[in-house]
N, C-alpha and C. Protein backbone atom coordinates (compact mmCIF):
# COMPACT_ATOMS: atom_id res chain seq x y z
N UNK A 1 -94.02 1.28 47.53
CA UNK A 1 -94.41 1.17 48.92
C UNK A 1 -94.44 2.58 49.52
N UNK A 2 -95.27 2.83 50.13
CA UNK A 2 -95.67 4.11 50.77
C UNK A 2 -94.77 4.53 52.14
N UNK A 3 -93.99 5.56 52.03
CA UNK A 3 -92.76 6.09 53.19
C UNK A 3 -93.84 6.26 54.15
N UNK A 4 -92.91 6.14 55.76
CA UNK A 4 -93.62 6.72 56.68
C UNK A 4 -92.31 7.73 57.62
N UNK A 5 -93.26 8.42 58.03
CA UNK A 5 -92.18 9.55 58.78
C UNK A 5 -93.26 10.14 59.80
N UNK A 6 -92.75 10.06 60.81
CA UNK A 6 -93.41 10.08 62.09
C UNK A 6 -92.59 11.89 62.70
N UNK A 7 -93.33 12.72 62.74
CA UNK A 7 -92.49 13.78 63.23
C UNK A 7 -92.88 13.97 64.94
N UNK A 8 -92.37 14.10 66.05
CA UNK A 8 -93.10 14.75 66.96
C UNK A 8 -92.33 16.32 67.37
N UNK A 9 -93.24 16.80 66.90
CA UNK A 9 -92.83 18.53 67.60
C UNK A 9 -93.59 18.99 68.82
N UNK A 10 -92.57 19.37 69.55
CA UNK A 10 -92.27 20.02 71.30
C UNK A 10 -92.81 21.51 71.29
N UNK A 11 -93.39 22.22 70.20
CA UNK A 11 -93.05 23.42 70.11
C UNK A 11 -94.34 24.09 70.40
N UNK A 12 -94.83 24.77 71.15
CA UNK A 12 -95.78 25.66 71.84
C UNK A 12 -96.08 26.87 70.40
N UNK A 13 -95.07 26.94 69.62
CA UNK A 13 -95.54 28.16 68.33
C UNK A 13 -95.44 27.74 67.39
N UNK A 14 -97.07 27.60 66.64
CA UNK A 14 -97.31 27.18 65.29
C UNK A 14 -96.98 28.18 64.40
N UNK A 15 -95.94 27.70 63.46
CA UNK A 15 -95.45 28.44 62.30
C UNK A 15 -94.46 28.49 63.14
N UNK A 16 -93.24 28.29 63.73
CA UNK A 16 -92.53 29.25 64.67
C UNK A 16 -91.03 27.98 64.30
N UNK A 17 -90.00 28.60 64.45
CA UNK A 17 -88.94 28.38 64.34
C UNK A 17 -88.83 26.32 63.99
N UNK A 18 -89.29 25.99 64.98
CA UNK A 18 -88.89 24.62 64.59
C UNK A 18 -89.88 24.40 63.65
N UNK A 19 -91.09 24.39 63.48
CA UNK A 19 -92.21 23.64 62.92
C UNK A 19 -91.76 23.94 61.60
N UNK A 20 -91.47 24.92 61.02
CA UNK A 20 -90.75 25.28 60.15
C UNK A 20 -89.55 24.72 59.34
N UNK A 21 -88.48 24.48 60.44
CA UNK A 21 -87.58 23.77 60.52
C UNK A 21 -87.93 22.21 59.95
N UNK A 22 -88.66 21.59 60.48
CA UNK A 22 -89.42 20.28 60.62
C UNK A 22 -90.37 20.03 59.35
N UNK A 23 -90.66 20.92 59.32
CA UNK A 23 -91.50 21.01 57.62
C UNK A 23 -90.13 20.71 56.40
N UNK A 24 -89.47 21.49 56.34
CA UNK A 24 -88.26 21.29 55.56
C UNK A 24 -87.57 20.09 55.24
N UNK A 25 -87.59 19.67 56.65
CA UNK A 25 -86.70 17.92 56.65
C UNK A 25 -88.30 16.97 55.63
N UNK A 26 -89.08 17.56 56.44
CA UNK A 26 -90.51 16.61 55.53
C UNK A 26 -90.45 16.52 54.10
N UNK A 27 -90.32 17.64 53.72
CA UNK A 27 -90.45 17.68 52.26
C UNK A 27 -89.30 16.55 50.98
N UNK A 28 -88.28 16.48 52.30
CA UNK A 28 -86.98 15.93 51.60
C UNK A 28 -87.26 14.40 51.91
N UNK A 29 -87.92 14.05 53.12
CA UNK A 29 -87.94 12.51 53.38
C UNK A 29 -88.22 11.44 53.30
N UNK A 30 -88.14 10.18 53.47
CA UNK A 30 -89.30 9.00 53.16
C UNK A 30 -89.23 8.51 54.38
N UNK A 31 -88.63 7.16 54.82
CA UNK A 31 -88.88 6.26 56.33
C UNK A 31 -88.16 6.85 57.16
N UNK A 32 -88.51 7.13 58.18
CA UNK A 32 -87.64 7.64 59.87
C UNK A 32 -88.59 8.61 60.83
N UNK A 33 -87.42 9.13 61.42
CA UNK A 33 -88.36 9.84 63.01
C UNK A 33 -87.72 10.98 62.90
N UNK A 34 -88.16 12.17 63.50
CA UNK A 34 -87.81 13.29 63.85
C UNK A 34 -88.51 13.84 65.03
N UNK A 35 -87.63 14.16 65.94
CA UNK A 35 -87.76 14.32 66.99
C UNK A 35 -86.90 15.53 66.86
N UNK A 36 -88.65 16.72 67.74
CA UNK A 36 -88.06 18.36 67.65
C UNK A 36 -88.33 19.51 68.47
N UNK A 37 -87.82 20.19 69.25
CA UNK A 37 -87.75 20.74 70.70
C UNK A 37 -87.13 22.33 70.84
N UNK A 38 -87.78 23.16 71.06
CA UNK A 38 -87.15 24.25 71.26
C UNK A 38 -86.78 23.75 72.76
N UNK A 39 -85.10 25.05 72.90
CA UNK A 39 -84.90 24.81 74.32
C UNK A 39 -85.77 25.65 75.09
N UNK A 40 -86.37 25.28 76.37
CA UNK A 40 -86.70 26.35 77.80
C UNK A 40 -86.13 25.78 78.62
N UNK A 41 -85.62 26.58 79.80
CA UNK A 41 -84.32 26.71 80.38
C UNK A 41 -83.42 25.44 80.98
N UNK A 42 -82.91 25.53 79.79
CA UNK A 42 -81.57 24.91 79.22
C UNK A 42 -82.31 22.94 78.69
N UNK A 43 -82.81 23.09 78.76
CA UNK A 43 -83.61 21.51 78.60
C UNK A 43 -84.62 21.22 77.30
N UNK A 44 -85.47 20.50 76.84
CA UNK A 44 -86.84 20.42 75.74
C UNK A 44 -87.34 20.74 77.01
N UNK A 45 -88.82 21.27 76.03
CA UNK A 45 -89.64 21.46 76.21
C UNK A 45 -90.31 21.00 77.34
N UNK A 46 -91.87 21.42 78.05
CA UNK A 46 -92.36 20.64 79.01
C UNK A 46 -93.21 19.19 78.35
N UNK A 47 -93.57 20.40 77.67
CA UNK A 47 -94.56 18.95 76.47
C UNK A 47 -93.79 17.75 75.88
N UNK A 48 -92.57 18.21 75.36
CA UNK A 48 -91.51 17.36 74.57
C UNK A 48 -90.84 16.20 75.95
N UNK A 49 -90.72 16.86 77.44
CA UNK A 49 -90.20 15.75 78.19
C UNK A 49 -91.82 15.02 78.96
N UNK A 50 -92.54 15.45 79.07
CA UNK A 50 -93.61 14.60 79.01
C UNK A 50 -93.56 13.33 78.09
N UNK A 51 -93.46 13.50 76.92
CA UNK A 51 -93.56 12.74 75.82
C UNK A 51 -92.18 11.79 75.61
N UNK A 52 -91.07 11.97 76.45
CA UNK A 52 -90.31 11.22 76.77
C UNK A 52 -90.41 10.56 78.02
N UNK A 53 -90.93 11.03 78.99
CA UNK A 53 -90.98 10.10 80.17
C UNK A 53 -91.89 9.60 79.88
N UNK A 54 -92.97 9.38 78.80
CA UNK A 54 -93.86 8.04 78.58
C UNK A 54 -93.09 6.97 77.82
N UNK A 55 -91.97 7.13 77.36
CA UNK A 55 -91.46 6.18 76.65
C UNK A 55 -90.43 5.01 77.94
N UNK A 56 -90.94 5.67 79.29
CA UNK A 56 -90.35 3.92 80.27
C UNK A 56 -90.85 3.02 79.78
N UNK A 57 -91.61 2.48 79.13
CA UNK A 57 -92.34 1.06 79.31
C UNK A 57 -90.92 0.60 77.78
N UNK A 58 -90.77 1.70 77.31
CA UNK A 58 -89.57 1.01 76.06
C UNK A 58 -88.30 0.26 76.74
N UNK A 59 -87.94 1.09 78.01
CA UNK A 59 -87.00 0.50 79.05
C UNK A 59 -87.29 -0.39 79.99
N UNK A 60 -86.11 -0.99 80.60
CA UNK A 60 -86.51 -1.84 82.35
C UNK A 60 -85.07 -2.14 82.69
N UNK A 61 -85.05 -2.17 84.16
CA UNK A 61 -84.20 -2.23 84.99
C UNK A 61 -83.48 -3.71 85.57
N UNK A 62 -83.32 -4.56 84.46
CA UNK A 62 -82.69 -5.77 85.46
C UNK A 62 -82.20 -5.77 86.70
N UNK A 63 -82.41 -6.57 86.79
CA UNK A 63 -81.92 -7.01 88.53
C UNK A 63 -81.01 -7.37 88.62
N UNK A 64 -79.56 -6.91 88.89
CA UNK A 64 -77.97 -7.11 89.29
C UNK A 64 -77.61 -6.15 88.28
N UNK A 65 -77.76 -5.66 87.20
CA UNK A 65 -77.54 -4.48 86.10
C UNK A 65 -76.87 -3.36 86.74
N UNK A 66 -76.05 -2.54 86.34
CA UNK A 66 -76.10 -1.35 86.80
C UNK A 66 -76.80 -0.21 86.34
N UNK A 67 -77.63 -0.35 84.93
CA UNK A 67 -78.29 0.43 85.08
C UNK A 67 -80.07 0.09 83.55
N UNK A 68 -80.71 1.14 82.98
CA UNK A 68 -81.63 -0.09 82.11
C UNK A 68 -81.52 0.39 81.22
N UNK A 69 -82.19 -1.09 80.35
CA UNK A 69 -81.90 -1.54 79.02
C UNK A 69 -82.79 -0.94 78.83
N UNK A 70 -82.87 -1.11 76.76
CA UNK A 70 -83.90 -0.51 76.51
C UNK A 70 -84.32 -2.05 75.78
N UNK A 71 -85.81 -2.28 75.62
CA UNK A 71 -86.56 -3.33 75.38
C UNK A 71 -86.15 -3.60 73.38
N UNK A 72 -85.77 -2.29 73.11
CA UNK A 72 -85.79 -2.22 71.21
C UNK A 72 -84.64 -1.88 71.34
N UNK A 73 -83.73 -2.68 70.72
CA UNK A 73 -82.42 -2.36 70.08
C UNK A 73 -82.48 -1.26 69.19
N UNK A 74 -82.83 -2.18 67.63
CA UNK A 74 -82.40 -1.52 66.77
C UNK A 74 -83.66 -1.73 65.43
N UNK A 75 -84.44 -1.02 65.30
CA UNK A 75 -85.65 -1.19 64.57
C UNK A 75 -85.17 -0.63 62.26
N UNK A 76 -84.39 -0.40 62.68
CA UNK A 76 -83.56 0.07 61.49
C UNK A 76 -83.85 1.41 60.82
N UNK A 77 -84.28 2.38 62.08
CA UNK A 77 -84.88 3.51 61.73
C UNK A 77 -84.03 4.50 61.71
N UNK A 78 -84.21 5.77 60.41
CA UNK A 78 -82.92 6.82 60.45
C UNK A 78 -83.98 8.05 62.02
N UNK A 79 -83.37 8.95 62.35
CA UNK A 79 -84.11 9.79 63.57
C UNK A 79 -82.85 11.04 63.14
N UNK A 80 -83.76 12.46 63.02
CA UNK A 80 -83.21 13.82 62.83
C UNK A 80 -83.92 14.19 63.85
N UNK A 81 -83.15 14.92 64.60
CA UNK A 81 -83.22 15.75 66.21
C UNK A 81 -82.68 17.21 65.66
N UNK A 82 -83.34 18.02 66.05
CA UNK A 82 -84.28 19.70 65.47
C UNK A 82 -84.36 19.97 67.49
N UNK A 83 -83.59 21.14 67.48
CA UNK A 83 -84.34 21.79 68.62
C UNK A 83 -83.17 23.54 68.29
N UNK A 84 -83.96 24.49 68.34
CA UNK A 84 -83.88 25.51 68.64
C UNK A 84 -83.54 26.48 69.53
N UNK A 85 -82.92 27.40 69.75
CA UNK A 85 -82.82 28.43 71.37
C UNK A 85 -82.40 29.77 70.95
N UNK A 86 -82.84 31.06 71.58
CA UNK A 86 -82.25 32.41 71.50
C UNK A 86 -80.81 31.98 71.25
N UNK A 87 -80.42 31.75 72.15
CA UNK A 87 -78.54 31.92 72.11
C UNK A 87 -77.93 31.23 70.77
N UNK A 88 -76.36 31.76 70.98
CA UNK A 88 -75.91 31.43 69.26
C UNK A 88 -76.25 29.85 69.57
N UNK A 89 -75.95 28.79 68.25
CA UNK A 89 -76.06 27.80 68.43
C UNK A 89 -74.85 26.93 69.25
N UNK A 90 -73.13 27.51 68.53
CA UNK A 90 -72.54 27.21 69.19
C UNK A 90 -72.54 27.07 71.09
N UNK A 91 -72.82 28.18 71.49
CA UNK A 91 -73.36 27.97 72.82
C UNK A 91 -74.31 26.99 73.37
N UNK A 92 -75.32 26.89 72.59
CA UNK A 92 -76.04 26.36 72.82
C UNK A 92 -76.57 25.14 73.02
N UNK A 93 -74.99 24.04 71.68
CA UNK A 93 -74.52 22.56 72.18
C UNK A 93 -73.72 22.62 73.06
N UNK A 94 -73.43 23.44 74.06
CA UNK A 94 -72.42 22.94 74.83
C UNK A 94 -73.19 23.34 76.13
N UNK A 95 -74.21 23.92 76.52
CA UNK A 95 -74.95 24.70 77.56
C UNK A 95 -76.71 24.07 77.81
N UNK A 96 -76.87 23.55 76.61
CA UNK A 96 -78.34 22.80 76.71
C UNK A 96 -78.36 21.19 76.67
N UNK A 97 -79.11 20.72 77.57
CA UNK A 97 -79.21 19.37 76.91
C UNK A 97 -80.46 18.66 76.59
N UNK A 98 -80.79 19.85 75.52
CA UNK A 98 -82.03 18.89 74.57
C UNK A 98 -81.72 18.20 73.65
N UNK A 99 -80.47 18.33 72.53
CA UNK A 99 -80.02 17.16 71.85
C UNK A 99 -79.46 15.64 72.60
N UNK A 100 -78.96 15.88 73.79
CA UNK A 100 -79.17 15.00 74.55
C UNK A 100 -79.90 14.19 74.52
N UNK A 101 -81.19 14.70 75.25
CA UNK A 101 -82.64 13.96 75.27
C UNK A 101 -82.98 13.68 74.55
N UNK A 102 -83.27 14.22 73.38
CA UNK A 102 -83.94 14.12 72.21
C UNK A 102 -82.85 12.52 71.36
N UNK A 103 -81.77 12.91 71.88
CA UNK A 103 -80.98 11.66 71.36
C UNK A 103 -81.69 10.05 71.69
N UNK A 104 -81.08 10.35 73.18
CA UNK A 104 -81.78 9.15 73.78
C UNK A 104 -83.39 8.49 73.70
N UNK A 105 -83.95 9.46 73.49
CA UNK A 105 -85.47 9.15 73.10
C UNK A 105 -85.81 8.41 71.88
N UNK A 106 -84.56 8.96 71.00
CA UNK A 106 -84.78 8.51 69.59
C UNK A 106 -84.23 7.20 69.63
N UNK A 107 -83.05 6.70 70.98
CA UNK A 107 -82.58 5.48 70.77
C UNK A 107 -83.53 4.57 71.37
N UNK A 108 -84.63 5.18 72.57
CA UNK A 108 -84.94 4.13 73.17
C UNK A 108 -85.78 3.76 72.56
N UNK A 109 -86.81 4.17 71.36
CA UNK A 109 -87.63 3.97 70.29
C UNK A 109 -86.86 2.79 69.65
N UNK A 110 -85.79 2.61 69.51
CA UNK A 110 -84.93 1.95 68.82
C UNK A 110 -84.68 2.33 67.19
N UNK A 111 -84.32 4.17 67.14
CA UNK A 111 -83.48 4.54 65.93
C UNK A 111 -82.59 4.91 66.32
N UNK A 112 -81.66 5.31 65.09
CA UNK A 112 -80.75 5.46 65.23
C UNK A 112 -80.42 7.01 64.57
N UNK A 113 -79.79 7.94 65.40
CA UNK A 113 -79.65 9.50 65.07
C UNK A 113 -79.20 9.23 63.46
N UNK A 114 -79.43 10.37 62.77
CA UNK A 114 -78.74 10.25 61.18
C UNK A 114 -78.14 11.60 61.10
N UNK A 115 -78.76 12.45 61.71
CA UNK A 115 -78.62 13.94 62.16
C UNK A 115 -79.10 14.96 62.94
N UNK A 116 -78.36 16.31 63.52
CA UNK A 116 -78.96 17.15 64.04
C UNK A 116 -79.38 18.40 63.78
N UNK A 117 -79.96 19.28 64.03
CA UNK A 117 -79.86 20.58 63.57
C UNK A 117 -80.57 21.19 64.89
N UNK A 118 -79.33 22.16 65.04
CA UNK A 118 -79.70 23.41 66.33
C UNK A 118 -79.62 24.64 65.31
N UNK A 119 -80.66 25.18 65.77
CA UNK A 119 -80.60 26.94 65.37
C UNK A 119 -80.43 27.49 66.20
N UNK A 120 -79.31 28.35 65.90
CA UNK A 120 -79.15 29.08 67.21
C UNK A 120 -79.79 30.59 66.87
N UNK A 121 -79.62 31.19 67.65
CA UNK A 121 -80.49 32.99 67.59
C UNK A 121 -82.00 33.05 67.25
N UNK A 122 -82.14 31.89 67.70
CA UNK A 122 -83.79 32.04 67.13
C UNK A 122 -85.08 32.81 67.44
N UNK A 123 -84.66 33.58 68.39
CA UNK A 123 -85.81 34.75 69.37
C UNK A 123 -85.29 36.10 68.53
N UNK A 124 -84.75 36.23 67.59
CA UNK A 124 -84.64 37.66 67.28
C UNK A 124 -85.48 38.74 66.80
N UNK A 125 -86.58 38.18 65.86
CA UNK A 125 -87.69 38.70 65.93
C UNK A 125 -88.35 37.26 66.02
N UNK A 126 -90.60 37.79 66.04
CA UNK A 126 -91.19 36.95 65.68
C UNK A 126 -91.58 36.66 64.76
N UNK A 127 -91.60 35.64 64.55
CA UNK A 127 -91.38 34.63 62.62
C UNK A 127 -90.47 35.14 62.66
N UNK A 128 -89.25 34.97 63.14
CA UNK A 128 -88.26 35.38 61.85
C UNK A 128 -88.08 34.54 60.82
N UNK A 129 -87.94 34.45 60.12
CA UNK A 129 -87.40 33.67 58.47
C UNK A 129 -85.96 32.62 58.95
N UNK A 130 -86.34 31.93 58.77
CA UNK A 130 -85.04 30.51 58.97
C UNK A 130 -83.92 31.42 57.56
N UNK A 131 -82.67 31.05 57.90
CA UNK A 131 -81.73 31.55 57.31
C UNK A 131 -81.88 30.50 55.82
N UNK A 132 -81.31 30.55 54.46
CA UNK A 132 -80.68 29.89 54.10
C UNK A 132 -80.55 28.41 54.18
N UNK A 133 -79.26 28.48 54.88
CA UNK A 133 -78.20 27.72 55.55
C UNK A 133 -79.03 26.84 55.98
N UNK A 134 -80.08 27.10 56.95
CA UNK A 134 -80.59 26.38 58.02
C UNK A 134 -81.04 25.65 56.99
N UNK A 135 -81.91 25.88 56.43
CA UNK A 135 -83.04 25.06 55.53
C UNK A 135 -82.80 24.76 54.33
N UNK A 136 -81.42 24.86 53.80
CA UNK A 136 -80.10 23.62 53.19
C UNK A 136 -80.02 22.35 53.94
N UNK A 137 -79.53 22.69 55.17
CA UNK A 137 -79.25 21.47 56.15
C UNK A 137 -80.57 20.82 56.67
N UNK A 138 -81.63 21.38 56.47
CA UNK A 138 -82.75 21.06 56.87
C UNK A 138 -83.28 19.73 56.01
N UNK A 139 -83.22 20.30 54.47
CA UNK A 139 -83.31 19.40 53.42
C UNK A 139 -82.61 18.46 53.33
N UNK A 140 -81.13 18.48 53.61
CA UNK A 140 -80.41 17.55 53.79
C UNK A 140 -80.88 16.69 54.29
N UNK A 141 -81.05 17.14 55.84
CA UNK A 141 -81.09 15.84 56.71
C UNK A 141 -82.34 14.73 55.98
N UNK A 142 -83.23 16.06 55.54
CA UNK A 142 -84.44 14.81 55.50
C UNK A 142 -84.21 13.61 54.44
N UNK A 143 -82.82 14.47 53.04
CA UNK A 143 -82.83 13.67 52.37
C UNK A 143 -81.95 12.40 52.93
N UNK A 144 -81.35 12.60 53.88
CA UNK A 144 -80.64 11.69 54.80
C UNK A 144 -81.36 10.47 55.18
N UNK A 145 -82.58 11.15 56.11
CA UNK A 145 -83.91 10.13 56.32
C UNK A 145 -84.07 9.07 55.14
N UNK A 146 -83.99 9.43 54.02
CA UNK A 146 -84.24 8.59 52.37
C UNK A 146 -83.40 8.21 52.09
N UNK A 147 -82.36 8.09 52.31
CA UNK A 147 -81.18 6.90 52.06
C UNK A 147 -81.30 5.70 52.38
């Protein structure tokens, strides 16, 4: 049976830190989502929250609720969340909230996160070369996706 893997990338630079990033998890994967976002200031992308505020119609607001559901539970999908920023990475989960978003987007689709990956320092030059490390964990995740 033929895998499917749905990627959406946020990223304004082809070849450029995430797409890169996102290519890596591809190579390793079969069924799931990846959802992937450089930060601009402190948030995804403009394109990347566009592409989440079309996903209301996945939600709705009962009436007496305190707040809304989402229409898809649980579709049995794995979802790797990829977003990028200059600053170290450590800083950068505790100061941005695009894994945030990118979380919730992936739930209201109805998957379920399997993993993340932030790069941090990623403006140091242009192209710079993904470390290593990064694109170890990169592979990982996707082989994660294939479990």
């Amino acid at each position: 049976m033929a895998k499917k893997i749905v990627a959406i990338v946020g990223s304004y630079r082809r070849d450029g830190t995430i797409e890169r990033a996102v290519d890596a998890i591809l190579q390793a994967a079969a069924d799931g989502l990846v959802l992937a976002s450089p930060v601009n200031f402190f948030g995804v992308t403009a394109v990347t929250q566009r592409f989440m505020e079309r996903l209301v119609c996945y939600a709705f607001w009962p009436w007496g609720k305190p707040g809304p559901v989402t229409r898809v539970k649980d579709r049995g999908i794995k979802a790797v969340l990829v977003t990028s920023s200059a600053m170290p990475a450590a800083l950068g989960r505790i100061f941005t909230r695009s894994l945030g978003g990118l979380k919730r987007a992936a739930q209201t689709l109805g998957a379920k996160p399997a993993g993340t990956l932030f790069i941090g320092k990623a403006a140091l030059h242009e192209k710079q070369e993904l470390p290593q490390a990064i694109l170890d964990k990169a592979r990982k995740l996707g082989y994660e996706l294939a479990r």
